[in-house]
N, C-alpha and C. Protein backbone atom coordinates (compact mmCIF):
# COMPACT_ATOMS: atom_id res chain seq x y z
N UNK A 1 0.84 -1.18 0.00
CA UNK A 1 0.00 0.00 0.00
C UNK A 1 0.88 1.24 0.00
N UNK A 2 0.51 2.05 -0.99
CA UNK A 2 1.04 3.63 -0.46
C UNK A 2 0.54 4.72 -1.12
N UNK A 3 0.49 5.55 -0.57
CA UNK A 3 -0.26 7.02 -0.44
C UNK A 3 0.34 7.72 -1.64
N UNK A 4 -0.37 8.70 -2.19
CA UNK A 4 0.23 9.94 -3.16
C UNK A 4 -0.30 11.05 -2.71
N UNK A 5 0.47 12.01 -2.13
CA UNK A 5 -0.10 13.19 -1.77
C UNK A 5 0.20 14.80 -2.41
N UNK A 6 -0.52 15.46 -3.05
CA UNK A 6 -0.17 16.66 -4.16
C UNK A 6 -0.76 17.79 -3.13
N UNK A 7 0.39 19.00 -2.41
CA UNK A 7 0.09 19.87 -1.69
C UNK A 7 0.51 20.86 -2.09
N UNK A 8 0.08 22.51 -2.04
CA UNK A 8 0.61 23.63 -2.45
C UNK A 8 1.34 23.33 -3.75
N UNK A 9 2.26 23.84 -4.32
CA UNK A 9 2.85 24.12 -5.62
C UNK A 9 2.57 22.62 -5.93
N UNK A 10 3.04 21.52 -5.54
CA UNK A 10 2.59 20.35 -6.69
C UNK A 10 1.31 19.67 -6.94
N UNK A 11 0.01 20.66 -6.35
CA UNK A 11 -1.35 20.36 -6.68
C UNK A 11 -1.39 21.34 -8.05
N UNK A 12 -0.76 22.33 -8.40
CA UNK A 12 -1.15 22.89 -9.37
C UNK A 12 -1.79 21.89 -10.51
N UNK A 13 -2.65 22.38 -11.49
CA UNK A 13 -3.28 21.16 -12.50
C UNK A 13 -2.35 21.06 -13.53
N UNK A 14 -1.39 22.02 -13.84
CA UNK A 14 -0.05 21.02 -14.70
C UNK A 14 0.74 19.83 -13.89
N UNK A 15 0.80 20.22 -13.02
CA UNK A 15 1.74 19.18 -12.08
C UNK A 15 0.99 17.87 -11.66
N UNK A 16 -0.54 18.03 -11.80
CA UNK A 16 -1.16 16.81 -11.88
C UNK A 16 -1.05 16.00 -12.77
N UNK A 17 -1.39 16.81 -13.87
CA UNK A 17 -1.42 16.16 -15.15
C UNK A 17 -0.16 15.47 -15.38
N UNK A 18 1.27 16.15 -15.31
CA UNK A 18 2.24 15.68 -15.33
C UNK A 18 2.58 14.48 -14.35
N UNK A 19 1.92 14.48 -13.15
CA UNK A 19 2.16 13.47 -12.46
C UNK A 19 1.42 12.12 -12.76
N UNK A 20 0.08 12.27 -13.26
CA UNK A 20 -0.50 10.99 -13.63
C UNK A 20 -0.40 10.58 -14.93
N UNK A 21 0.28 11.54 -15.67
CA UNK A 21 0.79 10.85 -17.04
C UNK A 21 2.18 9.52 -16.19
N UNK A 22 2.88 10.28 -15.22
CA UNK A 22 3.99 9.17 -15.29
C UNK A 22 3.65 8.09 -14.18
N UNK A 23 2.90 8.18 -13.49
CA UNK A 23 2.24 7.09 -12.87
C UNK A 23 1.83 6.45 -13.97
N UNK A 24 0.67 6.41 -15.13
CA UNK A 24 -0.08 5.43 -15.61
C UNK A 24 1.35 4.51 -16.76
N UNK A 25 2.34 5.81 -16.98
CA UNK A 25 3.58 4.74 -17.79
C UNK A 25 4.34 3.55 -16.76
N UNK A 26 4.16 4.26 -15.30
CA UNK A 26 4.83 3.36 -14.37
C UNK A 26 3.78 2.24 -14.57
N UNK A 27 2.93 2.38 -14.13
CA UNK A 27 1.34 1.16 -14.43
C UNK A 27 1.95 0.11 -14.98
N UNK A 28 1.46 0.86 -16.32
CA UNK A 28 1.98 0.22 -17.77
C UNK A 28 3.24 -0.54 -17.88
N UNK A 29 4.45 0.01 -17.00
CA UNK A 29 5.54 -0.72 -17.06
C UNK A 29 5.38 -1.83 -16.04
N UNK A 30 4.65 -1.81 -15.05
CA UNK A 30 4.58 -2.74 -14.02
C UNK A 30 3.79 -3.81 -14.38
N UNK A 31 3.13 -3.87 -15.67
CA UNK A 31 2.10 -5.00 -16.37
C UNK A 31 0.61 -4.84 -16.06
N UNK A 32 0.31 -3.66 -15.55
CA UNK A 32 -0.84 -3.31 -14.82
C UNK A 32 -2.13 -3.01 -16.06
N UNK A 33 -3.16 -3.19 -16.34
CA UNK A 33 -3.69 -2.86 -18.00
C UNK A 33 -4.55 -2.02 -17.31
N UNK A 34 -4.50 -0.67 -18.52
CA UNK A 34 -5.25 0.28 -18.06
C UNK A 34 -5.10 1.13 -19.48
N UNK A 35 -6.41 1.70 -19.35
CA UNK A 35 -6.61 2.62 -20.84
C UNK A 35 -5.70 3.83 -20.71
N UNK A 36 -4.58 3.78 -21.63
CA UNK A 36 -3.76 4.64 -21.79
C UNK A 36 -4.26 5.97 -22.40
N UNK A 37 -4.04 7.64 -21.33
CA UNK A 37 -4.47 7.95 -21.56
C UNK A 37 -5.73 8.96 -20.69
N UNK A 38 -6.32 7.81 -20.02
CA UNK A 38 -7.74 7.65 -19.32
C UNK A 38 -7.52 8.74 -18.46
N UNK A 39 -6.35 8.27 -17.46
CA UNK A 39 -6.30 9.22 -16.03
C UNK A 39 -6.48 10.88 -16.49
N UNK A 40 -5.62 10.92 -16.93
CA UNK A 40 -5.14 12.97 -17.66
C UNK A 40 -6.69 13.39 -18.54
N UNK A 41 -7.45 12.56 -19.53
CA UNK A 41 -8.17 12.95 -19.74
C UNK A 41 -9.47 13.08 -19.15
N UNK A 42 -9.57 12.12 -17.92
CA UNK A 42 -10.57 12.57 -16.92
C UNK A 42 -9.92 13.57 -15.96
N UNK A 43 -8.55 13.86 -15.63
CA UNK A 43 -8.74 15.03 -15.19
C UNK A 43 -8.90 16.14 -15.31
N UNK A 44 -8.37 16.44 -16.82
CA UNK A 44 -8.71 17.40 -18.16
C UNK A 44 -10.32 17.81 -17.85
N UNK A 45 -11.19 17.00 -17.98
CA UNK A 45 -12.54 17.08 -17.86
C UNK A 45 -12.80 17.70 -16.77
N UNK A 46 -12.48 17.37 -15.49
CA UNK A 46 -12.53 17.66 -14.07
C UNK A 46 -12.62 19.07 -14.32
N UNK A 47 -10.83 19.19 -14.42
CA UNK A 47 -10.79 20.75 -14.71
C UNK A 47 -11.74 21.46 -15.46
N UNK A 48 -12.00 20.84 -16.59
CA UNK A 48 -12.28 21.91 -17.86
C UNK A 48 -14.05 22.40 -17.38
N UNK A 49 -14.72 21.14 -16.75
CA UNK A 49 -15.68 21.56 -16.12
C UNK A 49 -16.27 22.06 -14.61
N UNK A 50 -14.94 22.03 -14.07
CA UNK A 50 -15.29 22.76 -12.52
C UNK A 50 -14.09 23.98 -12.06
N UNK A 51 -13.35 24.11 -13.09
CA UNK A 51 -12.14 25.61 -12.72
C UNK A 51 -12.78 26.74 -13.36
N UNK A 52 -13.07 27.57 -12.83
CA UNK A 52 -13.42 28.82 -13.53
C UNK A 52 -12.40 30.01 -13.47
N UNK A 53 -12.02 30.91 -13.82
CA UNK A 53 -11.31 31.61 -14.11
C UNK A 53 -11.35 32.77 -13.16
């Protein structure tokens, strides 16, 4: 088991994005099957429909 925790400067939503792009390649390298892709574009969504300006 272990935790991922994103606080002050590395919650920003580039630094997310950047972070779960290289988690899902770690995934992927670990034999783990998962829609490549998936994570960043549901958070894309997240954002794109609940950040307002």
């Amino acid at each position: 088991t272990w935790r991922i925790g994103l606080m002050g400067e590395s919650s920003q939503s580039t630094h997310v994005l950047l972070f779960l792009a290289a988690l899902e390649q770690c995934l992927l390298h670990a034999g783990y099957q998962l829609s490549p892709g998936a994570g960043v574009a549901a958070a894309n969504d997240f954002y794109r429909t609940t950040i307002t300006d």
